[in-house]
N, C-alpha and C. Protein backbone atom coordinates (compact mmCIF):
# COMPACT_ATOMS: atom_id res chain seq x y z
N UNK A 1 24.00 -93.04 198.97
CA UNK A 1 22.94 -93.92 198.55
C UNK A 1 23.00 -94.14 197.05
N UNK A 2 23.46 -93.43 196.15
CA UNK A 2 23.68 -93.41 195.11
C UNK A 2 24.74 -93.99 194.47
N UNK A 3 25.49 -94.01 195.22
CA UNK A 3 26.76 -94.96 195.32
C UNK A 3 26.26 -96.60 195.08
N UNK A 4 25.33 -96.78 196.15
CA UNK A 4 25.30 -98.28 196.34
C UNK A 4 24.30 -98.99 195.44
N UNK A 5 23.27 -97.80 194.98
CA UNK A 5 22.16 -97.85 193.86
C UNK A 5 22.98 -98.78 192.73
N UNK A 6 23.95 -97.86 191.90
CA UNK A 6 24.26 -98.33 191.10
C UNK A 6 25.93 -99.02 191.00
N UNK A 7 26.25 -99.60 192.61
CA UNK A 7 26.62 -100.71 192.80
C UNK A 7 26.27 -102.34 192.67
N UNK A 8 24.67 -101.73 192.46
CA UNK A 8 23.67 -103.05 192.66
C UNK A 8 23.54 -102.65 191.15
N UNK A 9 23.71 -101.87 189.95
CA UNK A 9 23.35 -101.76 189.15
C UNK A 9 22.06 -101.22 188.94
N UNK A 10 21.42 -100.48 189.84
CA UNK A 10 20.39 -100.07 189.45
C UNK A 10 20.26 -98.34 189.03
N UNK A 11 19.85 -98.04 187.91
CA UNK A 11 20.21 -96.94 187.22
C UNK A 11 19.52 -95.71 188.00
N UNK A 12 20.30 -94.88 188.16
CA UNK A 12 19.17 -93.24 188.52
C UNK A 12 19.05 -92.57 187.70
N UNK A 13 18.26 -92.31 187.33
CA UNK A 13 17.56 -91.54 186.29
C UNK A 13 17.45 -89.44 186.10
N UNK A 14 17.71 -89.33 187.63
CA UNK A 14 17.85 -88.06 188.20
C UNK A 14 19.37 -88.00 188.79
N UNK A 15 19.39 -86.66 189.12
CA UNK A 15 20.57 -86.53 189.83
C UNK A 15 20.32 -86.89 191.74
N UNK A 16 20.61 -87.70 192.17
CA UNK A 16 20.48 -87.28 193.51
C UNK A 16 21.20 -86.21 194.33
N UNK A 17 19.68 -85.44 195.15
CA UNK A 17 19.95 -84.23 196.03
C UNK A 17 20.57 -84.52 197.28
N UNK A 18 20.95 -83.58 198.25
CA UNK A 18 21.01 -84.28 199.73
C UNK A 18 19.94 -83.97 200.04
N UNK A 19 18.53 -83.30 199.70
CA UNK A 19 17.15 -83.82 200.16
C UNK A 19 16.76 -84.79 199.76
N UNK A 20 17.40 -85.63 199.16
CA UNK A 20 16.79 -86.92 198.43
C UNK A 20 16.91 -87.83 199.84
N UNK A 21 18.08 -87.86 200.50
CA UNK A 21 18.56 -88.70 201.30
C UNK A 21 17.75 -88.35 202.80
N UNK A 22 17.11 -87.07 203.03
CA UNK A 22 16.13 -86.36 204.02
C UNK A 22 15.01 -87.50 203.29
N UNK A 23 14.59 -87.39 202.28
CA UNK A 23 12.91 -88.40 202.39
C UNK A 23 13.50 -89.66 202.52
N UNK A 24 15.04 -90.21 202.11
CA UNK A 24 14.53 -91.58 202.36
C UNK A 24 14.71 -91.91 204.22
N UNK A 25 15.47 -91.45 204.75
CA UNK A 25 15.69 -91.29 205.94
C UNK A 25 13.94 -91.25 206.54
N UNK A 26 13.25 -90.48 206.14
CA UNK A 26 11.62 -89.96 206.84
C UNK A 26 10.95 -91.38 206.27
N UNK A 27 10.83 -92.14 205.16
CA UNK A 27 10.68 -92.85 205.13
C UNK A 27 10.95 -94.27 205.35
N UNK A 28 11.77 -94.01 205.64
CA UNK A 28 12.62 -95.21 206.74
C UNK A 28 12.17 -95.21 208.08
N UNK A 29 12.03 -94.11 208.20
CA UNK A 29 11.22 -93.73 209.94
C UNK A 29 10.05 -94.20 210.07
N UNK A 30 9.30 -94.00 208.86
CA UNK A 30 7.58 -94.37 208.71
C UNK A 30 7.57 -95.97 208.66
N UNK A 31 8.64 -96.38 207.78
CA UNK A 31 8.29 -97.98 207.91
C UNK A 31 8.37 -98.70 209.23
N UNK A 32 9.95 -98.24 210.17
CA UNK A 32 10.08 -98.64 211.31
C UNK A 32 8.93 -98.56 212.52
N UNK A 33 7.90 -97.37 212.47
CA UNK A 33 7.27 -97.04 212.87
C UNK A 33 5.81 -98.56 212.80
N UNK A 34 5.80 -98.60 211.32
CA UNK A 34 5.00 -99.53 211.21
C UNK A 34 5.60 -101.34 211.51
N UNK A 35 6.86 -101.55 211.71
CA UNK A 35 7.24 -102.74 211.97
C UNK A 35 7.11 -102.79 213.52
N UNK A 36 7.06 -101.62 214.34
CA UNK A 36 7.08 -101.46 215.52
C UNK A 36 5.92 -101.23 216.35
N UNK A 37 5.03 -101.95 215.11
CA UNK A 37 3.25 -101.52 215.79
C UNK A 37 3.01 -102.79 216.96
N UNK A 38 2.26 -102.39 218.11
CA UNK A 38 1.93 -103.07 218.56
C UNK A 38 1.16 -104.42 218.25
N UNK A 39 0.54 -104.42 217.96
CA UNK A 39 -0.07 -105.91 216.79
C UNK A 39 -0.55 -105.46 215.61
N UNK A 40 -0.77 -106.75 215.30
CA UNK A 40 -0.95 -106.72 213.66
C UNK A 40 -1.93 -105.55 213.24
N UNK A 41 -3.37 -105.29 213.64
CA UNK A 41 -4.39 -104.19 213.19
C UNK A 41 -3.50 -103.03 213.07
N UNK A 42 -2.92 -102.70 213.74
CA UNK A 42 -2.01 -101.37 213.99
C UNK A 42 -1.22 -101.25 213.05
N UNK A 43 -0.62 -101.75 212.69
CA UNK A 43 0.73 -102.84 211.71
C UNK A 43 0.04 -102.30 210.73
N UNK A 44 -1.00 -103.04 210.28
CA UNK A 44 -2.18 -102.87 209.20
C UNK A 44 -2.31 -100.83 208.93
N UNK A 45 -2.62 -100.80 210.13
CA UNK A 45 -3.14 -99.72 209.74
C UNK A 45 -2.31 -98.50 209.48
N UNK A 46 -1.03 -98.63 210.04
CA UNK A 46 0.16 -97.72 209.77
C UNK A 46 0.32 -97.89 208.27
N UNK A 47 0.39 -99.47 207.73
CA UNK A 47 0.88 -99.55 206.64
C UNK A 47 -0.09 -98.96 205.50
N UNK A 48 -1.46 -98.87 205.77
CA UNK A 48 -2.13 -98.39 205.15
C UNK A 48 -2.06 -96.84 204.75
N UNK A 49 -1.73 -96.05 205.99
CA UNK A 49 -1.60 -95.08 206.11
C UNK A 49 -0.37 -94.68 205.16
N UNK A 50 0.73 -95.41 205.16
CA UNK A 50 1.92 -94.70 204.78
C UNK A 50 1.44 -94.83 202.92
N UNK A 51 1.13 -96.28 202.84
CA UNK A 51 0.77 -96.40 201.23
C UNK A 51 -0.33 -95.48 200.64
N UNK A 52 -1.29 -94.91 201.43
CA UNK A 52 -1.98 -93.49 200.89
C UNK A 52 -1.75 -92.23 201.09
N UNK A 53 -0.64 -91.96 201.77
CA UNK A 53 0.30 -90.83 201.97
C UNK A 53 1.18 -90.60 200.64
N UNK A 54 1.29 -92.16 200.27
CA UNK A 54 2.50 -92.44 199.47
C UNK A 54 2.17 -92.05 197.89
N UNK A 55 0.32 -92.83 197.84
CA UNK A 55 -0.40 -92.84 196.06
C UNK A 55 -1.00 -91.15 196.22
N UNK A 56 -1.07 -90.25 197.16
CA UNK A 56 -1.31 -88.45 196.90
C UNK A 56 -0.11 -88.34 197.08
N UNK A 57 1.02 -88.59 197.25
CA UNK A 57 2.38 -87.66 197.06
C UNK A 57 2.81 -88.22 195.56
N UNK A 58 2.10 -89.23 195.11
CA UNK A 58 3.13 -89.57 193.61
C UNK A 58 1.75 -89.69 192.93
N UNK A 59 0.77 -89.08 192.62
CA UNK A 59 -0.72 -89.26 191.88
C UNK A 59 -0.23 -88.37 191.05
């Protein structure tokens, strides 16, 4: 993943871990999860969920 980061030119600032590649994987799971909601409220509400999961893990 780090490879392709700064294939695209985009700089890392850290070293990447191979737990780095465990959260983006879990978070990849969470989004699919939410593209895969049954309708939109759901949709809504997954996405809500993941984005305040998201502002207490980085507050």
């Amino acid at each position: 993943m780090a490879e392709r980061c700064r294939a695209h030119e985009l700089e890392m600032e850290t070293a990447v871990l191979p737990e780095d590649l465990d959260l983006l994987n879990e978070a990849l799971d969470e989004w699919e999860r939410v593209v895969d909601a049954a309708d939109e409220h759901e949709r809504a509400a997954r996405l809500n969920r993941m984005m305040a999961d998201a502002a207490r893990t980085h507050a």
